[in-house]
C-alpha atoms as a PDB file:
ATOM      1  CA  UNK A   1      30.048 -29.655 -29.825  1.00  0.00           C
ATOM      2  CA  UNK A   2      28.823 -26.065 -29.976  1.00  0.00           C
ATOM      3  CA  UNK A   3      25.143 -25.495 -30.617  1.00  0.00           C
ATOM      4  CA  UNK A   4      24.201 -23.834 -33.831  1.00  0.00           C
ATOM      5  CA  UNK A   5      22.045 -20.846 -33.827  1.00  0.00           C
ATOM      6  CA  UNK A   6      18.091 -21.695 -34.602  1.00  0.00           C
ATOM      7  CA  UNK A   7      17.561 -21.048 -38.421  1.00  0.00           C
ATOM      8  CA  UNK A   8      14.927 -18.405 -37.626  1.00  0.00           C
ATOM      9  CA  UNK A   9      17.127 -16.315 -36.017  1.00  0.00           C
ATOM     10  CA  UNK A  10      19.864 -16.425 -38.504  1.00  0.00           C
ATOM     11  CA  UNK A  11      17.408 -15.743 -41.413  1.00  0.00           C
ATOM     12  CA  UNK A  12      15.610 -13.182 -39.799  1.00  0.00           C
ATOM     13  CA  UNK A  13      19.086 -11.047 -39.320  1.00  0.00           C
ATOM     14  CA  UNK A  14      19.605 -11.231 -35.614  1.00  0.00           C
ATOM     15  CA  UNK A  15      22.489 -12.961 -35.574  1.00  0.00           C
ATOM     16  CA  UNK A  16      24.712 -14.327 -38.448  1.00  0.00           C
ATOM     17  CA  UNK A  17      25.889 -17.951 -38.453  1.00  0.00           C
ATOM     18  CA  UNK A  18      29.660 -16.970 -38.247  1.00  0.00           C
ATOM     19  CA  UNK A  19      28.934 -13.422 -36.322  1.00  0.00           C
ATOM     20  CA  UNK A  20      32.144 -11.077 -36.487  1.00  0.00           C
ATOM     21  CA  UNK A  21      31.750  -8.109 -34.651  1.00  0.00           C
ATOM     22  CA  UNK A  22      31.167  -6.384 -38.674  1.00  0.00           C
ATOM     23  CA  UNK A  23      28.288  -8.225 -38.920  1.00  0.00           C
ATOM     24  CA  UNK A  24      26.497  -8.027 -35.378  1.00  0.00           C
ATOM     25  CA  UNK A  25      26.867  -4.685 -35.473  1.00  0.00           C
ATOM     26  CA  UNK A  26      24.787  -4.447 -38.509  1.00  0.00           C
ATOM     27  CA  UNK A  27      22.432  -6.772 -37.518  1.00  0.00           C
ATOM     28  CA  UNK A  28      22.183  -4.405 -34.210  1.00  0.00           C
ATOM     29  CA  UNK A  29      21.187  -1.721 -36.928  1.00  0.00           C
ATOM     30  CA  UNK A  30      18.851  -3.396 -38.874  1.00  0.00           C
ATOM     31  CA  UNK A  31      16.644  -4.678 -36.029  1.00  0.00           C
ATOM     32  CA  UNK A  32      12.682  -4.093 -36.523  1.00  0.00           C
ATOM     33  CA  UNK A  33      11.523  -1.174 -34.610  1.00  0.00           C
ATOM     34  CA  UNK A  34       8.076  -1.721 -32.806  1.00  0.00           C
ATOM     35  CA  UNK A  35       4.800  -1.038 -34.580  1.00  0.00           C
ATOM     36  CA  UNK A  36       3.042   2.052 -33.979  1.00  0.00           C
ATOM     37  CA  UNK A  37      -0.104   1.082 -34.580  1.00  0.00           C
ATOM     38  CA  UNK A  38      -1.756   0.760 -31.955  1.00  0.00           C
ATOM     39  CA  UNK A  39      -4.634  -1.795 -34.225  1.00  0.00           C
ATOM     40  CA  UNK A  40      -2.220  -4.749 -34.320  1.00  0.00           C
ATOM     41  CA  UNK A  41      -2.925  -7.880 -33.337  1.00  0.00           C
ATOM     42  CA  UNK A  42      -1.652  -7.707 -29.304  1.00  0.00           C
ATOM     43  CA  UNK A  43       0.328 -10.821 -29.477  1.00  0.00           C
ATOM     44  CA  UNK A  44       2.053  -9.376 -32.347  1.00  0.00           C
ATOM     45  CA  UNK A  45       3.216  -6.172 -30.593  1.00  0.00           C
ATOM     46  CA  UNK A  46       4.076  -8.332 -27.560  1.00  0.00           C
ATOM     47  CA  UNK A  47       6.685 -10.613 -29.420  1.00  0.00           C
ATOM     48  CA  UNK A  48       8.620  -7.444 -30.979  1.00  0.00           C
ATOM     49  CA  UNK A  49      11.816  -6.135 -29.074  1.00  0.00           C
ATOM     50  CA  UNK A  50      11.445  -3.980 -25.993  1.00  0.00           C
ATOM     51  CA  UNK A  51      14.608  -4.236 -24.105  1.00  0.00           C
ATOM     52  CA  UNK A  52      13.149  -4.455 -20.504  1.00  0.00           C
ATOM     53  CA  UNK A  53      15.451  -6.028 -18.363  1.00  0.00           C
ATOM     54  CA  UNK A  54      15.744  -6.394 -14.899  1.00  0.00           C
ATOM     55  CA  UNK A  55      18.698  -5.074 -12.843  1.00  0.00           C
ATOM     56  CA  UNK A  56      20.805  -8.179 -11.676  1.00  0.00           C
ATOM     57  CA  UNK A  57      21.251  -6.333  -8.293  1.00  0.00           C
ATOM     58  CA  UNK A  58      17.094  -5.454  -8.210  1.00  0.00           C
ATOM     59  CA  UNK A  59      16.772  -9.077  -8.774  1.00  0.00           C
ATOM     60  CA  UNK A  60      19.326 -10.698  -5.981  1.00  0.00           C
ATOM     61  CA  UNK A  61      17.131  -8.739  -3.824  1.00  0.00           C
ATOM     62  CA  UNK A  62      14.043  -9.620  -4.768  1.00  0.00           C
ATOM     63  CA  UNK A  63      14.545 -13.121  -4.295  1.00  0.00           C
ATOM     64  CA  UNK A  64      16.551 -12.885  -0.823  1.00  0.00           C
ATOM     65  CA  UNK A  65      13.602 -11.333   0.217  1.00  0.00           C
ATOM     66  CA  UNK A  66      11.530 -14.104  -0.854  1.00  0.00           C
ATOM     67  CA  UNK A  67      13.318 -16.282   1.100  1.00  0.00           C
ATOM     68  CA  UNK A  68      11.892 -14.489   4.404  1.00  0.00           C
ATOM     69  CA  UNK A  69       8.904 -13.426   3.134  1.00  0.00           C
ATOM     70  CA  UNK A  70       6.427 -16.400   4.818  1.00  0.00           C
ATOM     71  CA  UNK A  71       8.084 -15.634   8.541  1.00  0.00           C
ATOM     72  CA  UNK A  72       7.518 -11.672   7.946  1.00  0.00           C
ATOM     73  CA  UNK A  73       3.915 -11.705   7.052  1.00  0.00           C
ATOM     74  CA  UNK A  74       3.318 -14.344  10.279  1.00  0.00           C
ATOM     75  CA  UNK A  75       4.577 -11.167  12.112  1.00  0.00           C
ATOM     76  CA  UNK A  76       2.679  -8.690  10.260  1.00  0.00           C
ATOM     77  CA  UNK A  77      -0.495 -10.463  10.726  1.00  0.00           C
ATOM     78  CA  UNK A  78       0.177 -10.917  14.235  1.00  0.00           C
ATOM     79  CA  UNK A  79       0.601  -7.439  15.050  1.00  0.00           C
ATOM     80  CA  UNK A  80      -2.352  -6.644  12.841  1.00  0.00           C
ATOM     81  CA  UNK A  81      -4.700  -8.611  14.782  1.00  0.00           C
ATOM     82  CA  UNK A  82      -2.954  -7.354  18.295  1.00  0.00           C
ATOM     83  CA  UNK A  83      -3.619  -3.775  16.947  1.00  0.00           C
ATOM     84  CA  UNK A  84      -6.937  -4.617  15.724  1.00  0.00           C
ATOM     85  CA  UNK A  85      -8.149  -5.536  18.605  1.00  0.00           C
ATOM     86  CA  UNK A  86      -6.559  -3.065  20.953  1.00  0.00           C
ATOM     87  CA  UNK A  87      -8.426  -0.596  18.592  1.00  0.00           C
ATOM     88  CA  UNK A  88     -12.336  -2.169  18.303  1.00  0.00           C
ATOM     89  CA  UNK A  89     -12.282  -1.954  22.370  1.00  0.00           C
ATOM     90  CA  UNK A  90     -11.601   1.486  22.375  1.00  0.00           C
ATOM     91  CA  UNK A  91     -14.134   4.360  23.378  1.00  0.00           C
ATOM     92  CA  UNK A  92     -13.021   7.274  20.991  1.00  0.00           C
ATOM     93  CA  UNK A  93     -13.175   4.303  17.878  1.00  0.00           C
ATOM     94  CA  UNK A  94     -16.324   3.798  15.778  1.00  0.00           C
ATOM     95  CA  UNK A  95     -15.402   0.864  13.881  1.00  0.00           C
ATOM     96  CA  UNK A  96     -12.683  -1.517  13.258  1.00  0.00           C
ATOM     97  CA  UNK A  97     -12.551  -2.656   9.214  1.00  0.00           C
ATOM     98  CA  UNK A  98     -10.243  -5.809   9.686  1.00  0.00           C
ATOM     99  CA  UNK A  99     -11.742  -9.317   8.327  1.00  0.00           C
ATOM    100  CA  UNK A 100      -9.389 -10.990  11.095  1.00  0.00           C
ATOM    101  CA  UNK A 101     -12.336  -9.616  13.636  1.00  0.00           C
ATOM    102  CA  UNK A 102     -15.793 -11.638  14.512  1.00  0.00           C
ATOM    103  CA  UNK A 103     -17.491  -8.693  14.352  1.00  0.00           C
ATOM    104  CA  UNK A 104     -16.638  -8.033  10.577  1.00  0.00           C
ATOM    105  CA  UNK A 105     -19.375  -8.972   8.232  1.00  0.00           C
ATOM    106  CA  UNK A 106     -16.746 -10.741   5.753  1.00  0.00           C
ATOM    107  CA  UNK A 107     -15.597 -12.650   8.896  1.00  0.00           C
ATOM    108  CA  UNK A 108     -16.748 -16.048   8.042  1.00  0.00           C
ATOM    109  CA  UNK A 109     -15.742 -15.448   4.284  1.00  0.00           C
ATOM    110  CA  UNK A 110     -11.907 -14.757   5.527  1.00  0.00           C
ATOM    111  CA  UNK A 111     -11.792 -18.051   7.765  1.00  0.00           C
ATOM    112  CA  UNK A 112     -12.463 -20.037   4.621  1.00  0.00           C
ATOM    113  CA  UNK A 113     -10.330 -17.343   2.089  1.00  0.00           C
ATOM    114  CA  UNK A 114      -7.755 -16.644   4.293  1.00  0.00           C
ATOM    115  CA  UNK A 115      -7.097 -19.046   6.562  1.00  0.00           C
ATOM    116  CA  UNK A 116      -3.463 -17.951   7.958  1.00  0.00           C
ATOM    117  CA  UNK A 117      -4.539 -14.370   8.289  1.00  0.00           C
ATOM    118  CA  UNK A 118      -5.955 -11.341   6.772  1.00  0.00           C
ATOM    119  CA  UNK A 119      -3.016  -9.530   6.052  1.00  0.00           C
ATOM    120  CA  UNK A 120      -1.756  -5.890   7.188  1.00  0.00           C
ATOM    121  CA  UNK A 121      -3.557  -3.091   6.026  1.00  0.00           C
ATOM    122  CA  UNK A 122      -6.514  -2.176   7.148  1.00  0.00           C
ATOM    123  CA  UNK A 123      -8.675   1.092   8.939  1.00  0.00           C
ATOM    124  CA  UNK A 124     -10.755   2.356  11.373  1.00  0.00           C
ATOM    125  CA  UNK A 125     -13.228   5.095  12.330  1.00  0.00           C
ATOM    126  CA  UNK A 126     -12.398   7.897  14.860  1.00  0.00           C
ATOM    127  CA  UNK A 127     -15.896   9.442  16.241  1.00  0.00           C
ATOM    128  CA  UNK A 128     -14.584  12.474  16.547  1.00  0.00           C
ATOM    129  CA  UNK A 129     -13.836  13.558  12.783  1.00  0.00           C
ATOM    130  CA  UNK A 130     -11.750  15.185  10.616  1.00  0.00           C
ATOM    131  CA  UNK A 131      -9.752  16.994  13.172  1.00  0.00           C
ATOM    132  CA  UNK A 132      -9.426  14.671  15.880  1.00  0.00           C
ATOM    133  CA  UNK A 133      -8.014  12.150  12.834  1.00  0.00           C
ATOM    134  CA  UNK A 134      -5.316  14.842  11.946  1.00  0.00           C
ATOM    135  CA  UNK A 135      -4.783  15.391  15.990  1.00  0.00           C
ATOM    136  CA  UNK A 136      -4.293  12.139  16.137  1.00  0.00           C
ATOM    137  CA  UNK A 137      -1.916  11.412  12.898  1.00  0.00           C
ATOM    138  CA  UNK A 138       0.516  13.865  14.831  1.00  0.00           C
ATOM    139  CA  UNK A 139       0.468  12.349  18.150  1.00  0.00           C
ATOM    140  CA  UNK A 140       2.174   8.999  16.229  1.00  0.00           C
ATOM    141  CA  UNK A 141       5.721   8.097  17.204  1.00  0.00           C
ATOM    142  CA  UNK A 142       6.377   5.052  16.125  1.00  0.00           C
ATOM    143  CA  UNK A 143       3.890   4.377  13.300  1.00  0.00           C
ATOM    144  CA  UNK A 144       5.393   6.898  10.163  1.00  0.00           C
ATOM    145  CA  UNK A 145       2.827   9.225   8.288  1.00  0.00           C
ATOM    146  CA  UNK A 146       3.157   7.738   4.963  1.00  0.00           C
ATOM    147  CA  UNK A 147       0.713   6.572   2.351  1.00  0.00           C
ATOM    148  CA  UNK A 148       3.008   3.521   1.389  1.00  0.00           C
ATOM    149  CA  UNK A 149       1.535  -0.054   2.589  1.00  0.00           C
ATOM    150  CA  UNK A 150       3.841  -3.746   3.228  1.00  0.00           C
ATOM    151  CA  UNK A 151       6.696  -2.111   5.081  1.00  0.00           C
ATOM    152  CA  UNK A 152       8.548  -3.478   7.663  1.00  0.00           C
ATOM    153  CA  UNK A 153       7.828  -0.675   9.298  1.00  0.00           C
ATOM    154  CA  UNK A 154       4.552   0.885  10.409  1.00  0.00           C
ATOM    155  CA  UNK A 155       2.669   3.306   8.263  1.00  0.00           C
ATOM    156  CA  UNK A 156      -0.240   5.560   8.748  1.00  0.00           C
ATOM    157  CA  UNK A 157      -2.462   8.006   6.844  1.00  0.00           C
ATOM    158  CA  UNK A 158      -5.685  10.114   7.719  1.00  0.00           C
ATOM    159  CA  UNK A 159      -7.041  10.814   4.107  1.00  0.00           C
ATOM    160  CA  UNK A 160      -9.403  13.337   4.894  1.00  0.00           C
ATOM    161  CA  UNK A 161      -6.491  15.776   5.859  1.00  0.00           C
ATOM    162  CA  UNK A 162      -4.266  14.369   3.730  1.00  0.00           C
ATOM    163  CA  UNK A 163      -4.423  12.627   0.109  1.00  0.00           C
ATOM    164  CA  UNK A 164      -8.201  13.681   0.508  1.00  0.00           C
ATOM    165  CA  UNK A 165      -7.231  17.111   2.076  1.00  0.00           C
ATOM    166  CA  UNK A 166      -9.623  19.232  -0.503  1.00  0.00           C
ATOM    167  CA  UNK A 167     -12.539  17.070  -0.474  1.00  0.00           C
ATOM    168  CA  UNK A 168     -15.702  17.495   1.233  1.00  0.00           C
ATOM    169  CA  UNK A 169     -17.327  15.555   3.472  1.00  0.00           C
ATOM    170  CA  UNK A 170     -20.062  14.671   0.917  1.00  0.00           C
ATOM    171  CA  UNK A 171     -17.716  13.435  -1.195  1.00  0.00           C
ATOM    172  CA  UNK A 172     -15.646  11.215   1.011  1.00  0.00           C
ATOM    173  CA  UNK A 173     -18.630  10.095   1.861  1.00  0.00           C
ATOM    174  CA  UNK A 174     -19.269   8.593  -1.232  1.00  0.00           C
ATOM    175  CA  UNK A 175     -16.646   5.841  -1.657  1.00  0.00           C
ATOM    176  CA  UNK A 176     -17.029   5.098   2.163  1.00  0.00           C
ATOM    177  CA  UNK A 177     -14.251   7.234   3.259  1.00  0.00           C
ATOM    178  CA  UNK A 178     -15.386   8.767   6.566  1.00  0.00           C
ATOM    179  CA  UNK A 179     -13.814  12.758   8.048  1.00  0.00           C
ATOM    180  CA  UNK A 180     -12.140  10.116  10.755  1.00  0.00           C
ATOM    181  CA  UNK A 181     -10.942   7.289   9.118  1.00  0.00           C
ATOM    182  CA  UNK A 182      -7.496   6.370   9.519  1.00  0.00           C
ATOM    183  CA  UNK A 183      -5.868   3.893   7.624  1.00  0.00           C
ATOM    184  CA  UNK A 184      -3.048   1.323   9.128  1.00  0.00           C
ATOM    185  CA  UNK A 185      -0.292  -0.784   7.343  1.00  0.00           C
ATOM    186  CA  UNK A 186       1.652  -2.656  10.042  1.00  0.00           C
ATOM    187  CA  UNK A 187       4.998  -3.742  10.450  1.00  0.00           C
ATOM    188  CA  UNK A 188       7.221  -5.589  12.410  1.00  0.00           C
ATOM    189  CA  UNK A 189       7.896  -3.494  14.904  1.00  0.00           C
ATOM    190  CA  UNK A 190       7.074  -5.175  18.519  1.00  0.00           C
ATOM    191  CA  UNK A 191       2.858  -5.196  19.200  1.00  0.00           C
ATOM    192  CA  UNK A 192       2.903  -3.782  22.425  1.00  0.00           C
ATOM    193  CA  UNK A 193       5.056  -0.620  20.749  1.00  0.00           C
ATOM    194  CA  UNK A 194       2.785  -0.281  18.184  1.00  0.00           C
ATOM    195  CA  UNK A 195      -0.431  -0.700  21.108  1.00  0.00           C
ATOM    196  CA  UNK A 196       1.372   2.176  23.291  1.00  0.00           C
ATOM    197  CA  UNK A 197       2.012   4.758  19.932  1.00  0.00           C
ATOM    198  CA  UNK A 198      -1.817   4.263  19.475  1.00  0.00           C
ATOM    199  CA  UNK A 199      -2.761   5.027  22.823  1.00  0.00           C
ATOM    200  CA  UNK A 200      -0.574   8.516  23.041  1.00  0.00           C
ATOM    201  CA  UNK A 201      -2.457   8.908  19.736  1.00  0.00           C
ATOM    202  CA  UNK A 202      -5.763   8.581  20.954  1.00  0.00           C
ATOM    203  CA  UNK A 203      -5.208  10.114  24.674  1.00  0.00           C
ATOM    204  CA  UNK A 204      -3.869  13.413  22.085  1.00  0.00           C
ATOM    205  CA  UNK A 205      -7.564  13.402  20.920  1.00  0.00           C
ATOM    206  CA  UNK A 206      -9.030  13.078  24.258  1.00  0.00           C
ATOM    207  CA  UNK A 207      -7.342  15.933  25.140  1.00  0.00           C
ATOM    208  CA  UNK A 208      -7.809  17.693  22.191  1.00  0.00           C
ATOM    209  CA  UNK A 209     -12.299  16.915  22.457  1.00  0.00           C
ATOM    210  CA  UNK A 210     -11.592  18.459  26.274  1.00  0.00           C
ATOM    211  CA  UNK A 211      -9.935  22.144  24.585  1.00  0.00           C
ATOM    212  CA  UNK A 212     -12.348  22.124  22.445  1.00  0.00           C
ATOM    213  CA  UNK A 213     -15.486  21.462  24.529  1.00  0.00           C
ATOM    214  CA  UNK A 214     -13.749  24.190  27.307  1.00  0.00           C
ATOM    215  CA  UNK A 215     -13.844  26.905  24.654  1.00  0.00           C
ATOM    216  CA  UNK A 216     -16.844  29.430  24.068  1.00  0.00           C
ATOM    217  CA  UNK A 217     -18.925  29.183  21.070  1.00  0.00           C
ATOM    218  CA  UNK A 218     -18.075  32.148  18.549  1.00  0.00           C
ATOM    219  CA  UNK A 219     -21.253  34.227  18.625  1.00  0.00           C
ATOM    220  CA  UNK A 220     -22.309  34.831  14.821  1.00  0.00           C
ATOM    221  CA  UNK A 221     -21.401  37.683  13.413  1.00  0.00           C
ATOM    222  CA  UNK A 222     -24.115  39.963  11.913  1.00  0.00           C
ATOM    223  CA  UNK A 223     -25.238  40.410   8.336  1.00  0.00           C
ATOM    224  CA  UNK A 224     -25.334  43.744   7.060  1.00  0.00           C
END
């Protein structure tokens, strides 16, 4: 037995209760357009037509990564907390903003929150400031200069000479960005690869603090 259309939706013109292709066509036509005005009751502009619909292909993929996404995110907060920790005992880093850490003030607060980890993305301080952050954004091999965050891969970004580029330090200041902050999203690359890019990173800044202690101050030049 075939299911008859809902009364509602034969009265209301979407669909006829013998449908030719005559009559869906002009059904097609004489669908309600959305209201404009923008003082309507929100569930009422929520229940009219929009026509959003997801790809079938975006949505295969979406839930076969779904499938894997509990054993990825043990590996990204693994390497997180490797990294993490490789970083806060390092001399050129000032600080280390990962809840996974005992020495973060929200440390307690994550143990009950988030008991299987802390996630991915987080930053940390370079002492040496807005240079020796781009110095060392351009050292990186294996960790990419983007601003994206949850990749398999590694991503990094130095806002202050990047998405931040024309801000000054004042500024950045401000919403607690810092001239050397540097902000990590890792992947699932292996730890110690990750470990070693950061290390050529930082030894770049070393080097780079050494040039520029070596060179001469530039006397001032005179005011006429």
């Amino acid at each position: 037995n075939k299911a008859k259309p809902s009364q509602h939706w034969v009265t209301s013109g979407w669909i006829s209760s013998s449908p030719s292709a005559t009559t869906r066509k002009t059904a097609a036509r004489s669908l309600p357009t959305a209201p404009t005005n923008s003082t309507a009751p929100l569930t009422t502009r929520q229940n009219w037509p929009h026509g959003a619909c997801m790809a079938p292909m975006t949505a295969f993929q979406i839930l076969q990564g779904l499938e894997t996404l509990p054993l990825r995110m043990q590996k990204h907060v693994a390497n997180a907390m490797e990294v993490a920790k490789y970083l806060e005992q390092q001399e050129l880093v000032a600080s280390v903003s990962y809840p996974g850490l005992p020495s973060h003030p929200d440390y307690e607060l994550a143990q009950t929150m988030l008991p299987k980890g802390c996630g991915a993305v987080f930053s940390f301080e370079l002492k040496d400031g807005r240079e020796a952050g781009r110095v060392f954004i351009e050292s990186l091999n294996v960790f990419s200069h983007l601003a994206n965050v949850g990749d398999a891969k590694s991503f990094v970004i130095h806002p202050a000479s990047t998405t931040h580029h024309r801000v000054d330090e004042a500024s950045l200041k401000a919403p607690g960005i810092g001239p050397g902050l540097v902000r990590l999203s890792v992947g699932l690359e292996d730890a110690k690869d990750l470990i070693n890019d950061l290390k050529g990173g930082l030894r770049a800044v070393e080097k780079f603090n050494k040039q520029r202690a070596s060179q001469p101050a530039k006397p001032l030049e005179a005011v006429s």
